[in-house]
Protein backbone atom coordinates (compact mmCIF):
# COMPACT_ATOMS: atom_id res chain seq x y z
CA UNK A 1 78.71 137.11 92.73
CA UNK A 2 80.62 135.63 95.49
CA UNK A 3 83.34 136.00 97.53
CA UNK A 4 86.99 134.13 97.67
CA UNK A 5 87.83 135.14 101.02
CA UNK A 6 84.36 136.08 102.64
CA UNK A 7 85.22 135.88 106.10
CA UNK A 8 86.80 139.31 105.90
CA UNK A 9 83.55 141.09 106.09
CA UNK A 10 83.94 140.67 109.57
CA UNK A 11 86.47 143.76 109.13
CA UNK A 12 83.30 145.90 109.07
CA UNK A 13 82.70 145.71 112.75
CA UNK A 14 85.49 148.57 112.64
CA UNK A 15 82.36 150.77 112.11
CA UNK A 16 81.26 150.39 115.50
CA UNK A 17 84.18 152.41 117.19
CA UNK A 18 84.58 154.98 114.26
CA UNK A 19 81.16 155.96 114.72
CA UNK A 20 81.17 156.06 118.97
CA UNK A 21 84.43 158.17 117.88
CA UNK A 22 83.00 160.36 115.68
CA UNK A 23 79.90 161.07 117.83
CA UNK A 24 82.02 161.83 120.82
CA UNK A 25 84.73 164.22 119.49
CA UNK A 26 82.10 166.56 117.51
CA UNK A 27 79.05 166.41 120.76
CA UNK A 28 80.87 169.38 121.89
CA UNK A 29 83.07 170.51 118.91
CA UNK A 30 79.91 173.43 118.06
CA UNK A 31 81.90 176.90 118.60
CA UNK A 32 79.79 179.45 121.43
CA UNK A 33 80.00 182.55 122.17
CA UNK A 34 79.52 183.75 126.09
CA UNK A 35 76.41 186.61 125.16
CA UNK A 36 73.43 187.17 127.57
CA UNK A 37 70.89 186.41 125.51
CA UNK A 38 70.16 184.02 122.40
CA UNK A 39 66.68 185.13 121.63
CA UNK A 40 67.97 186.69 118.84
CA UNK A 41 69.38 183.71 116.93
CA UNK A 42 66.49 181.16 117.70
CA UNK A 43 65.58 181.18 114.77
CA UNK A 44 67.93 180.81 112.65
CA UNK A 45 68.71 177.73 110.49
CA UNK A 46 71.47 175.20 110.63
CA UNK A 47 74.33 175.88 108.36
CA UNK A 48 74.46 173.63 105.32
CA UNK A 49 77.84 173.32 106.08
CA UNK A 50 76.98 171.02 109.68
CA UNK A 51 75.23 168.60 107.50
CA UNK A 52 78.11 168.49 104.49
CA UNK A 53 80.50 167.65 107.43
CA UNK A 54 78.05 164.78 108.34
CA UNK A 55 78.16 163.53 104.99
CA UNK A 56 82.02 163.79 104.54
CA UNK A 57 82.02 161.48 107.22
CA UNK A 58 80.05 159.23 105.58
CA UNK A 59 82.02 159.29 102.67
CA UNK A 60 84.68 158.10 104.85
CA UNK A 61 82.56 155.23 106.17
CA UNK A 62 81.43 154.29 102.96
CA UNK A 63 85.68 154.20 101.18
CA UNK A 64 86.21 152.04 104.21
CA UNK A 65 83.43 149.43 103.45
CA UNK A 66 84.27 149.41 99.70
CA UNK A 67 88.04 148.32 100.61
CA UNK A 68 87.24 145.77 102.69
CA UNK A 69 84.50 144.32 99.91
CA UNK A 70 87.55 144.37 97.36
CA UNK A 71 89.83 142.69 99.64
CA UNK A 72 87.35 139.53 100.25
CA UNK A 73 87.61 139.40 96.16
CA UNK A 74 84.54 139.56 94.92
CA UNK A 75 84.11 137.36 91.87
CA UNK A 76 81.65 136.57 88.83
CA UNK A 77 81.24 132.86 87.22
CA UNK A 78 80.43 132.27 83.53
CA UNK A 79 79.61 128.94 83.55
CA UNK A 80 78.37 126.81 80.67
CA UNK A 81 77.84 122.96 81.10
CA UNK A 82 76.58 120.60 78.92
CA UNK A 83 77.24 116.54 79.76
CA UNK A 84 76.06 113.33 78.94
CA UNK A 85 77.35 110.76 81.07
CA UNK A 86 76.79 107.10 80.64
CA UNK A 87 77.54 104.95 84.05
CA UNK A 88 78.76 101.11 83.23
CA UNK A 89 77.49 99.75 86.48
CA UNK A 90 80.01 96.83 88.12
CA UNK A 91 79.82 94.71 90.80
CA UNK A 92 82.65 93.67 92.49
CA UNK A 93 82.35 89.47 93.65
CA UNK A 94 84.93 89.24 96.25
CA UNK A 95 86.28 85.68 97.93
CA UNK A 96 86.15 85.55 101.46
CA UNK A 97 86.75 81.82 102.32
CA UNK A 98 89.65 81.05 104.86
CA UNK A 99 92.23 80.70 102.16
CA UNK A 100 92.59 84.21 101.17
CA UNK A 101 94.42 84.41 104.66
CA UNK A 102 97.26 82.80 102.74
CA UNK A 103 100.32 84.92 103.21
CA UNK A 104 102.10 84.40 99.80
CA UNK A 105 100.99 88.34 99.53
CA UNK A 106 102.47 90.78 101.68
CA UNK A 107 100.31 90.78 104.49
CA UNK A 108 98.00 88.18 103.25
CA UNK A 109 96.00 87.79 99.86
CA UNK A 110 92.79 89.03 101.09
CA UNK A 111 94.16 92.45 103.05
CA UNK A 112 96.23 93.10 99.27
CA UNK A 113 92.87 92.02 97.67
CA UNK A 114 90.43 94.87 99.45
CA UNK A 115 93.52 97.62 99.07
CA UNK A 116 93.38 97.19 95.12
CA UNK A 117 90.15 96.81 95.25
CA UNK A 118 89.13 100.30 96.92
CA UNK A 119 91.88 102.12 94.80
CA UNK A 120 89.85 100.63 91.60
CA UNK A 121 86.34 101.61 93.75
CA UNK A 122 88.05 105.26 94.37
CA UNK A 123 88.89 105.61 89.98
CA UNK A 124 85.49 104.82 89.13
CA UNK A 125 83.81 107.87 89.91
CA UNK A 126 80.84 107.90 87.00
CA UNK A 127 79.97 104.33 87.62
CA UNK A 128 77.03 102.53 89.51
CA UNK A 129 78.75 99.97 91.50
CA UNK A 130 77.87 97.32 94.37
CA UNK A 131 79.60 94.39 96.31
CA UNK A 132 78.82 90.84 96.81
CA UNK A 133 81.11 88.87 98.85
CA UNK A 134 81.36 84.88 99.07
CA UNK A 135 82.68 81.82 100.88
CA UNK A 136 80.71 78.76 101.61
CA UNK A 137 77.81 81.17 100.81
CA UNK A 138 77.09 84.66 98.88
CA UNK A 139 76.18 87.45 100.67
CA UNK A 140 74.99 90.61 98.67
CA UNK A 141 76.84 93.12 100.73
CA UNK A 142 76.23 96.69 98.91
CA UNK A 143 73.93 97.27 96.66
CA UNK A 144 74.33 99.13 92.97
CA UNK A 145 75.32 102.77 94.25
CA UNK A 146 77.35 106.07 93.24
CA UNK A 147 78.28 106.90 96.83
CA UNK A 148 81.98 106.27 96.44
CA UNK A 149 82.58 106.21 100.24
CA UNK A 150 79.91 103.82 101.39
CA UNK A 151 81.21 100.91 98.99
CA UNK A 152 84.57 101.86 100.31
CA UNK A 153 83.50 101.39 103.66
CA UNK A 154 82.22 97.92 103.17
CA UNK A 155 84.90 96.65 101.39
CA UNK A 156 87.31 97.80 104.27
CA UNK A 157 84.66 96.49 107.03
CA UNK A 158 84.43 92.96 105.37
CA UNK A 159 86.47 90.19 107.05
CA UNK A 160 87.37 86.42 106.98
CA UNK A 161 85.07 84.55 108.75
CA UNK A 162 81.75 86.38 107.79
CA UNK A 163 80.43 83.47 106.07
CA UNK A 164 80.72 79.58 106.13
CA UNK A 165 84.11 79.00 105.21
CA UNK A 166 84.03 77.20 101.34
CA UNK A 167 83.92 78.05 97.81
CA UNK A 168 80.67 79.13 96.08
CA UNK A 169 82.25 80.89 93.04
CA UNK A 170 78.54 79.63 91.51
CA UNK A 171 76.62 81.35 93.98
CA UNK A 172 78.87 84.41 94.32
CA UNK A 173 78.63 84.96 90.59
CA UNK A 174 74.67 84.70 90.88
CA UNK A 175 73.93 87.00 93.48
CA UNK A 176 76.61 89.32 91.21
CA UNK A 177 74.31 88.93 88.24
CA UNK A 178 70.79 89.60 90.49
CA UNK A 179 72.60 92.54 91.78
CA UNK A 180 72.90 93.84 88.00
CA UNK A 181 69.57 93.25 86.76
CA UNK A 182 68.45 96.21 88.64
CA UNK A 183 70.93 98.20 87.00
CA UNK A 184 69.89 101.04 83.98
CA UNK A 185 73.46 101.57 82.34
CA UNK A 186 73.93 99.94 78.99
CA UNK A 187 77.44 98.48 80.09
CA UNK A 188 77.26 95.90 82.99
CA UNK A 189 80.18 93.74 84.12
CA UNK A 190 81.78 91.65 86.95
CA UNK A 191 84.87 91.17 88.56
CA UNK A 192 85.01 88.13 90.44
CA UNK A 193 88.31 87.67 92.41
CA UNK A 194 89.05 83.95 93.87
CA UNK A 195 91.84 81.80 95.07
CA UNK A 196 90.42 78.50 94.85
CA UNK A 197 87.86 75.66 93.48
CA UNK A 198 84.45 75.74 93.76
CA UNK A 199 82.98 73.48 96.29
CA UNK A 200 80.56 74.16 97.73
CA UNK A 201 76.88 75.95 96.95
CA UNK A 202 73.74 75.54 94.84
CA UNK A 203 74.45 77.23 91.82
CA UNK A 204 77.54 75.82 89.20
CA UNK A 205 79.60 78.27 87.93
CA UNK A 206 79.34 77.82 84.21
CA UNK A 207 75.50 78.19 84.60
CA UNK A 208 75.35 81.43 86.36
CA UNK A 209 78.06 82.26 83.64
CA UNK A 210 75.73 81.45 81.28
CA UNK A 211 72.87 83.32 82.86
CA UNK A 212 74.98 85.99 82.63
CA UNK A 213 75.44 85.85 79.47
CA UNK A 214 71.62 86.10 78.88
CA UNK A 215 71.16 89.52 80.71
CA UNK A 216 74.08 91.21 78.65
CA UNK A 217 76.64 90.83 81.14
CA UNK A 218 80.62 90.69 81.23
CA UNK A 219 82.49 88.49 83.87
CA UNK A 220 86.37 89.27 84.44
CA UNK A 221 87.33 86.62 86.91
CA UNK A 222 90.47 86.56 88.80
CA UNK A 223 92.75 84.31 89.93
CA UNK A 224 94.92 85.43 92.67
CA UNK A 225 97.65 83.65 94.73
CA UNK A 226 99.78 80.41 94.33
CA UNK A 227 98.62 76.77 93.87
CA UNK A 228 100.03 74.37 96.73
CA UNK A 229 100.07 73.95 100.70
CA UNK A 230 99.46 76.86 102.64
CA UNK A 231 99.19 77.36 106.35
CA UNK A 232 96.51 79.41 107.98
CA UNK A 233 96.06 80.87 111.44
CA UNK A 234 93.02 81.98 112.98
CA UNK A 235 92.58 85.58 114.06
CA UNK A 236 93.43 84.79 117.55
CA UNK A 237 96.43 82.90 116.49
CA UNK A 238 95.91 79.90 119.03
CA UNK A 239 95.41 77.65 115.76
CA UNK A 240 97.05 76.71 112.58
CA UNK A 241 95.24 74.78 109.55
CA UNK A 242 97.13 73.57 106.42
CA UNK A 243 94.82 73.41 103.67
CA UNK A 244 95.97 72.49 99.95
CA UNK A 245 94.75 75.35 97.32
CA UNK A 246 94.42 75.35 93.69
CA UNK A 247 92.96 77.33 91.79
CA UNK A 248 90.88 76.39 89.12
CA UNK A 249 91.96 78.10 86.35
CA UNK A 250 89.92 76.28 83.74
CA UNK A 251 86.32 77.25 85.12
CA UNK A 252 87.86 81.03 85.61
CA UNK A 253 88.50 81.01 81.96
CA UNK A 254 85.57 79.31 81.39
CA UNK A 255 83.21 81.84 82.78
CA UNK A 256 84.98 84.62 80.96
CA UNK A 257 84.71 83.20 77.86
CA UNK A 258 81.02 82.52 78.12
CA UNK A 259 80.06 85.80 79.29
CA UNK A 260 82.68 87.95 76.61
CA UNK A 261 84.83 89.10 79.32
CA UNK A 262 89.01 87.71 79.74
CA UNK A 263 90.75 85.84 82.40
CA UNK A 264 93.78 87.01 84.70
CA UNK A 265 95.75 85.51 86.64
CA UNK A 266 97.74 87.53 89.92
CA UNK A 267 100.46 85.89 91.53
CA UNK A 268 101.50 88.79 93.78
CA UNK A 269 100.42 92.23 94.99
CA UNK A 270 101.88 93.41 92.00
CA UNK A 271 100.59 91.77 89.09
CA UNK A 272 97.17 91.96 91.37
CA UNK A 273 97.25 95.86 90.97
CA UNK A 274 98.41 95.24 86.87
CA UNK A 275 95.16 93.28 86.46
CA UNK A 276 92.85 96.07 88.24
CA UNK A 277 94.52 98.32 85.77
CA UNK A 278 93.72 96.43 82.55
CA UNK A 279 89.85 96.26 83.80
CA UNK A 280 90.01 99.84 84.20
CA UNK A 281 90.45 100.46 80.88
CA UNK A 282 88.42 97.74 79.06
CA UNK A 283 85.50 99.31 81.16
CA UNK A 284 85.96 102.68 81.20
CA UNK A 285 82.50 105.02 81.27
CA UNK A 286 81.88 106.47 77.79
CA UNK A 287 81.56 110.57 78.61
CA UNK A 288 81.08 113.35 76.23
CA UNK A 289 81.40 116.41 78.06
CA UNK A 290 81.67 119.85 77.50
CA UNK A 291 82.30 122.38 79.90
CA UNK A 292 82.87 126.35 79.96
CA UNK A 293 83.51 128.13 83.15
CA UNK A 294 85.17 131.44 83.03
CA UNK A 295 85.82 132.98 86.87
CA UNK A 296 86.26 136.88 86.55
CA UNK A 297 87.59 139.10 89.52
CA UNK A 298 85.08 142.07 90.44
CA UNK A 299 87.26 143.99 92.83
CA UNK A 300 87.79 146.41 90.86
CA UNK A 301 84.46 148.59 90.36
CA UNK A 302 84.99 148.43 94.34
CA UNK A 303 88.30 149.56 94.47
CA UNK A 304 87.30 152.38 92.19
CA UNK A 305 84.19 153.63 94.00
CA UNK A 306 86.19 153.15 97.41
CA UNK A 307 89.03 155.88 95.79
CA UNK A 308 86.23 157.95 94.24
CA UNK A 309 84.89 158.37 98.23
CA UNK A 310 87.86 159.47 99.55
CA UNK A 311 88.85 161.27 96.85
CA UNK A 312 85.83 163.28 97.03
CA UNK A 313 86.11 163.50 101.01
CA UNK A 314 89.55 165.04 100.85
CA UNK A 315 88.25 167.41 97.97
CA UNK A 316 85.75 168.79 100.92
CA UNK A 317 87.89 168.90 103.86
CA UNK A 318 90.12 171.26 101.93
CA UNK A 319 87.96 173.22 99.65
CA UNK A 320 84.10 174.29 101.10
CA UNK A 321 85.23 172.57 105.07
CA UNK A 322 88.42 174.10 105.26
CA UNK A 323 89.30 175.42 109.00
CA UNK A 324 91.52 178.32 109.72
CA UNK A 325 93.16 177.83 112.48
């Protein structure tokens, strides 16, 4: 059993002044008699009807602390759970060369990049997933995990510049695929998101695709922003480059193919978020779940015993305790 609003137990400190009360008003309340001697009553008993006024007291007490148990609503769980839950673990490959400061996307490509990415991170909650991030090199940034709010972290914390500014979609995509070995789920895939060519690295794309392919696992590569000359200015904003970008669109499609996943291409924040969407549902988790939980309310046995008290209390002070005035 617990209790919805628990903190109301601190309502039974009220016993603390109704029993300095009660001891007070009744240390003198015994009736006397002004005689000269009261040798002859010394041994007599005390009435049973001193100690039934003790316990109507306590029957008072004990109607107060039953109300304030109902009020914190006490209440009883039925719970029956039985789930089987199997993860698809993902790993997100995310382009951080210089070009994703492009601002054909509202503010740039790469700030709209890590927002749809951590809404897609934040609908994923049954899957095992990690981050790799790549420019002129691949860094494995996050490692295969459930903990929602760490991933999310690193994805916000990542920024241009990180790395040697370049292309390796190769490498990215292999340090994806190492990342996934380690993985247990029977469903494994990778979203690789790019703006460019690759050009620079060890590793060529189409054979870490094809690598891929060999340990059972699904690439979904993205290409996002517009092909043509773009202007870029460094975080300080003392500079300003003009690069040319294009994206290669065959060796996207490419990989995908090899590997069983599907190509997309995201021209704006828009159809960005549209793409996210579709990946969501090709790789949803497959759960079979059944749950019970029933919540019952238990005030009530304590309501009753609290009105059986006082009931009882009342029956006393006017029946066997009765005073004549």
């Amino acid at each position: 059993m617990t209790f919805k609003y628990p903190w109301l137990l601190l309502l039974l400190l009220i016993y603390v002044p109704l029993i300095w009360w009660y001891v007070c008003k009744n240390r003198n309340a015994t009736p006397s008699l002004h005689i000269s001697t009261l040798s002859p009553f010394a041994g007599m008993p005390h009435s049973w009807k001193e100690y039934l006024m003790k316990f109507n007291f306590i029957l008072k007490l004990l109607a107060i602390g039953l109300m304030i148990v109902a009020l914190c609503r006490p209440q009883t769980y039925d719970s029956h759970r039985t789930s089987h839950v199997e993860g698809t673990d993902i790993v997100l490959a995310l382009d951080i060369s210089g070009s994703m400061a492009s601002k054909d996307f509202d503010p740039d490509r790469f700030t709209v990049a890590k927002d749809v990415a951590v809404k897609f991170v934040n609908q994923r909650a049954n899957d095992n997933m990690g981050l790799v991030v790549f420019a002129g090199e691949s860094l494995s940034l996050m490692p295969l995990t459930y903990d929602r709010g760490a991933l999310v972290s690193a994805i916000q914390n990542v920024e241009l510049g990180d790395l040697h500014d370049g292309t390796a979609i190769g490498d990215g995509l292999a340090s994806a695929v190492n990342r996934l070995i380690s993985g247990k789920a029977k469903s494994k895939s990778i979203i690789l998101l790019t703006d460019g060519t690759n050009n620079a690295g060890n590793v060529a794309p189409a054979t870490a695709a094809r690598i891929a392919r060999q340990k059972g696992i699904k690439v979904y590569t993205i290409g996002v922003g517009t092909n043509g000359t773009i202007q870029i200015t460094d975080p300080y904003g003392f500079s300003t480059t003009t690069l040319e970008t294009k994206i290669d669109e065959d060796a996207l499609r490419q990989i995908a193919d090899i590997t069983g996943g599907k190509f997309f291409r995201a021209r704006d924040e828009k159809m960005l978020q549209n793409v996210f969407k579709e990946i969501d549902s090709l790789e949803k988790s497959q759960l079979d779940v059944e749950n019970y939980t029933r919540t019952d309310e238990a005030f009530f046995p304590w309501v009753l015993a609290a009105l059986c008290c006082y009931a009882l209390s009342m029956m006393l002070r006017y029946t066997v305790l009765r005073r004549i005035p």
